[in-house]
Protein backbone atom coordinates (compact mmCIF):
# COMPACT_ATOMS: atom_id res chain seq x y z
CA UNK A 1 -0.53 -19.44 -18.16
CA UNK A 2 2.95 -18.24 -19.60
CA UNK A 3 3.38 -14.85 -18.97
CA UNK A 4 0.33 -13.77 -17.08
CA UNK A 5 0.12 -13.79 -13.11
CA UNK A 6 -2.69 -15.90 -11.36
CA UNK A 7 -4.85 -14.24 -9.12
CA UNK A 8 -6.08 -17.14 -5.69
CA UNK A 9 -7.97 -15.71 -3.23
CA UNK A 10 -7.26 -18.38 -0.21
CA UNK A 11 -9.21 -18.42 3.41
CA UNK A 12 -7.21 -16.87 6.47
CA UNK A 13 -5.35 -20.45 6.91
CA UNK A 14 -3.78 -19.73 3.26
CA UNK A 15 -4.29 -22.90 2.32
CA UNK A 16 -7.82 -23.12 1.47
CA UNK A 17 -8.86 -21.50 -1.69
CA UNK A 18 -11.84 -19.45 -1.80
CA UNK A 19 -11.96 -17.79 -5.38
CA UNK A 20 -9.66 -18.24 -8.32
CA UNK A 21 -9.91 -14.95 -10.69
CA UNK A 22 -9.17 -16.77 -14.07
CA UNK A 23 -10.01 -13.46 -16.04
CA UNK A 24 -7.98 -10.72 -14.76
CA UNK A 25 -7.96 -7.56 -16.79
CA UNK A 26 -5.86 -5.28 -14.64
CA UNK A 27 -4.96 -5.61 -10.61
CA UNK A 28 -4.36 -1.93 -9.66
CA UNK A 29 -2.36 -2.16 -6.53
CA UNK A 30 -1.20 -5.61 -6.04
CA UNK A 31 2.54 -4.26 -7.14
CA UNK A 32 2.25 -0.60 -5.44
CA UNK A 33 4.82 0.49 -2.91
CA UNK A 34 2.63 1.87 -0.24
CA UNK A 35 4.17 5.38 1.05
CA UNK A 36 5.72 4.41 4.73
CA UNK A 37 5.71 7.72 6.84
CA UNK A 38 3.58 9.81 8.87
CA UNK A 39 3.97 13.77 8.07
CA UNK A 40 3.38 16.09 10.57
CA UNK A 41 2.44 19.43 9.72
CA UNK A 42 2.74 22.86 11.44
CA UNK A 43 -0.19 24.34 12.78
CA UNK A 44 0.91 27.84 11.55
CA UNK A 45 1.90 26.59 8.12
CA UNK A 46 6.20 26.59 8.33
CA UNK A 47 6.71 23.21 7.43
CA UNK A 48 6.75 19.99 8.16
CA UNK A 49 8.19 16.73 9.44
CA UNK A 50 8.44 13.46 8.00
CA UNK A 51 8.26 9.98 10.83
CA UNK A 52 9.34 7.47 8.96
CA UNK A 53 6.49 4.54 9.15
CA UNK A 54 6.30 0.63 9.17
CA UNK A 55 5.72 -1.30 5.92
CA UNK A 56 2.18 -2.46 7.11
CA UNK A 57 0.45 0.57 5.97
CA UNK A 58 -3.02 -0.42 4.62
CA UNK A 59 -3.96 0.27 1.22
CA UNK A 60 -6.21 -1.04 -1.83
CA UNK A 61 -5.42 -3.77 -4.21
CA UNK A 62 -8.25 -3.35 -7.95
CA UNK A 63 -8.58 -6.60 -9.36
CA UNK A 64 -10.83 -6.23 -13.06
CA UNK A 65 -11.77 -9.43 -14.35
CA UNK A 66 -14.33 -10.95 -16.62
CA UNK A 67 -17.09 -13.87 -15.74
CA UNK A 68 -17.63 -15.64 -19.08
CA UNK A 69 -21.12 -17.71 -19.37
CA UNK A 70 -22.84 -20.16 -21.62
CA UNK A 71 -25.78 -17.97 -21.32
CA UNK A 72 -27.63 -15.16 -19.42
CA UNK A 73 -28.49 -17.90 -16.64
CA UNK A 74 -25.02 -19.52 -16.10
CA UNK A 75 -23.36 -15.74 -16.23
CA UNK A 76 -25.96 -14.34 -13.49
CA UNK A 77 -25.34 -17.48 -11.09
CA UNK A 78 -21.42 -17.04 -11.48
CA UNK A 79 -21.94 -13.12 -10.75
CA UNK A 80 -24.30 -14.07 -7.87
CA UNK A 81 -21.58 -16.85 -6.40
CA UNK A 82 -18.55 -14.14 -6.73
CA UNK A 83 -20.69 -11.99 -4.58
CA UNK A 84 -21.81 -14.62 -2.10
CA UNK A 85 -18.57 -16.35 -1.91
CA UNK A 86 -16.31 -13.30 -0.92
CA UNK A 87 -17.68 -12.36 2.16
CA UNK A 88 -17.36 -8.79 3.32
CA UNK A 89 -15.06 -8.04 6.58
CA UNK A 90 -13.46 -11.82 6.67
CA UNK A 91 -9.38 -12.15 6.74
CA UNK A 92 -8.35 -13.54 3.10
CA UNK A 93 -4.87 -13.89 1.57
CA UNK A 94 -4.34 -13.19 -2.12
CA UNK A 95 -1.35 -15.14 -3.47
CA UNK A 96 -0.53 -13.95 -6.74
CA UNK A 97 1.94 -16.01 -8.72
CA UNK A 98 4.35 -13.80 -10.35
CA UNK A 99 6.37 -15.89 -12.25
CA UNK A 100 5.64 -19.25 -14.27
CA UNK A 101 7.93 -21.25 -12.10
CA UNK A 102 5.52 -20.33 -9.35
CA UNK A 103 7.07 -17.11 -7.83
CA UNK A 104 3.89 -15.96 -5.43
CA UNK A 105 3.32 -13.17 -2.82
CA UNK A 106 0.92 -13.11 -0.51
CA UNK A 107 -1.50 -10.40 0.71
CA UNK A 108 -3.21 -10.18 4.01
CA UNK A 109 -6.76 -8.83 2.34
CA UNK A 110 -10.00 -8.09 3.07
CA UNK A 111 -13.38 -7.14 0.99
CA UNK A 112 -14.62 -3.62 2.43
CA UNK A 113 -16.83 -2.40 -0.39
CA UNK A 114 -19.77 -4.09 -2.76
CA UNK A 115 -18.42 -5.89 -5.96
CA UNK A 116 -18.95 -3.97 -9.46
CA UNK A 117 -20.54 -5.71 -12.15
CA UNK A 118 -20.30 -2.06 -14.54
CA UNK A 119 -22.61 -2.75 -17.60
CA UNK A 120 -20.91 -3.35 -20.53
CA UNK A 121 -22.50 -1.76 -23.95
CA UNK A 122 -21.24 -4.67 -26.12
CA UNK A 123 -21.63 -7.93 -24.01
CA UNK A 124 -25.23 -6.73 -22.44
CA UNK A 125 -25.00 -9.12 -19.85
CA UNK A 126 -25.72 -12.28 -21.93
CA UNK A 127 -22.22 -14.05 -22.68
CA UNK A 128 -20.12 -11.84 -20.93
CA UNK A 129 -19.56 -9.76 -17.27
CA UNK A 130 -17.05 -7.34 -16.37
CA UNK A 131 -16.51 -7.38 -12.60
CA UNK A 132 -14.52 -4.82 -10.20
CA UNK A 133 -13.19 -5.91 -6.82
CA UNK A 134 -11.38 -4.17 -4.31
CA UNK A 135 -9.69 -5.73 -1.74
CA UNK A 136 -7.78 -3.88 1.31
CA UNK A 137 -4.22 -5.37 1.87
CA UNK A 138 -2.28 -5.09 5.32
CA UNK A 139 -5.82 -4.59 7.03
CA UNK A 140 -4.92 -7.74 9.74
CA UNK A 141 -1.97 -9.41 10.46
């Protein structure tokens, strides 16, 4: 695992793990400095004020990973348990460890939206599966 960050997806408790995302492409989000203020505009266009906000603002975490099957079988049941196994609307925390001495932080998520399983025109679905989830973090506390 040197040099690349591990992606758990752990029930509400955190210590129960849900999903492990051994494949991860790209993770759009997970190091993203949400914007912390509220802006105010004028009704008669003159400006504006900025209220500085809390550091809970919710926002989305992009994880792209890859299923990788024996076959066509074995790579449609793995793409049928991601989809069954990360429930929509249920409190999750995503650890991701950062470091190889097992640097992690944690983020309260939650699956809004369907899973992607984009069609790829070299793999055609028989070896290989590219899969898009996104994941809203600071959605529950």
């Amino acid at each position: 695992m040197a040099g690349f960050p591990r992606y758990r997806l752990y029930a509400s408790n955190g210590s129960t793990l849900i999903y492990d995302f051994e494949f991860t492409q790209d993770d759009q989000g997970v190091f993203f400095d949400p914007a912390n203020f509220v802006e105010h505009v004028s009704l008669r266009g003159q400006g504006s004020i900025i209220s500085e906000g809390s550091d809970q603002q919710p926002y989305d975490i992009t994880l792209n990973f890859i299923l990788i099957g024996d076959d066509y079988e074995d790579l449609v049941a793995q793409m049928i348990n991601v989809r069954d196994t990360i429930d929509k609307f249920t409190k999750y925390i995503l650890k991701v460890e950062t470091t190889s001495g097992g640097s992690t932080e944690n983020f309260n998520v939650m699956r809004l939206t369907p899973i992607q399983f984009p069609n790829s025109r070299t793999s055609k679905r028989v070896h290989i599966q590219d899969c898009v989830i996104v994941l809203r973090a600071n959605c529950w506390s």
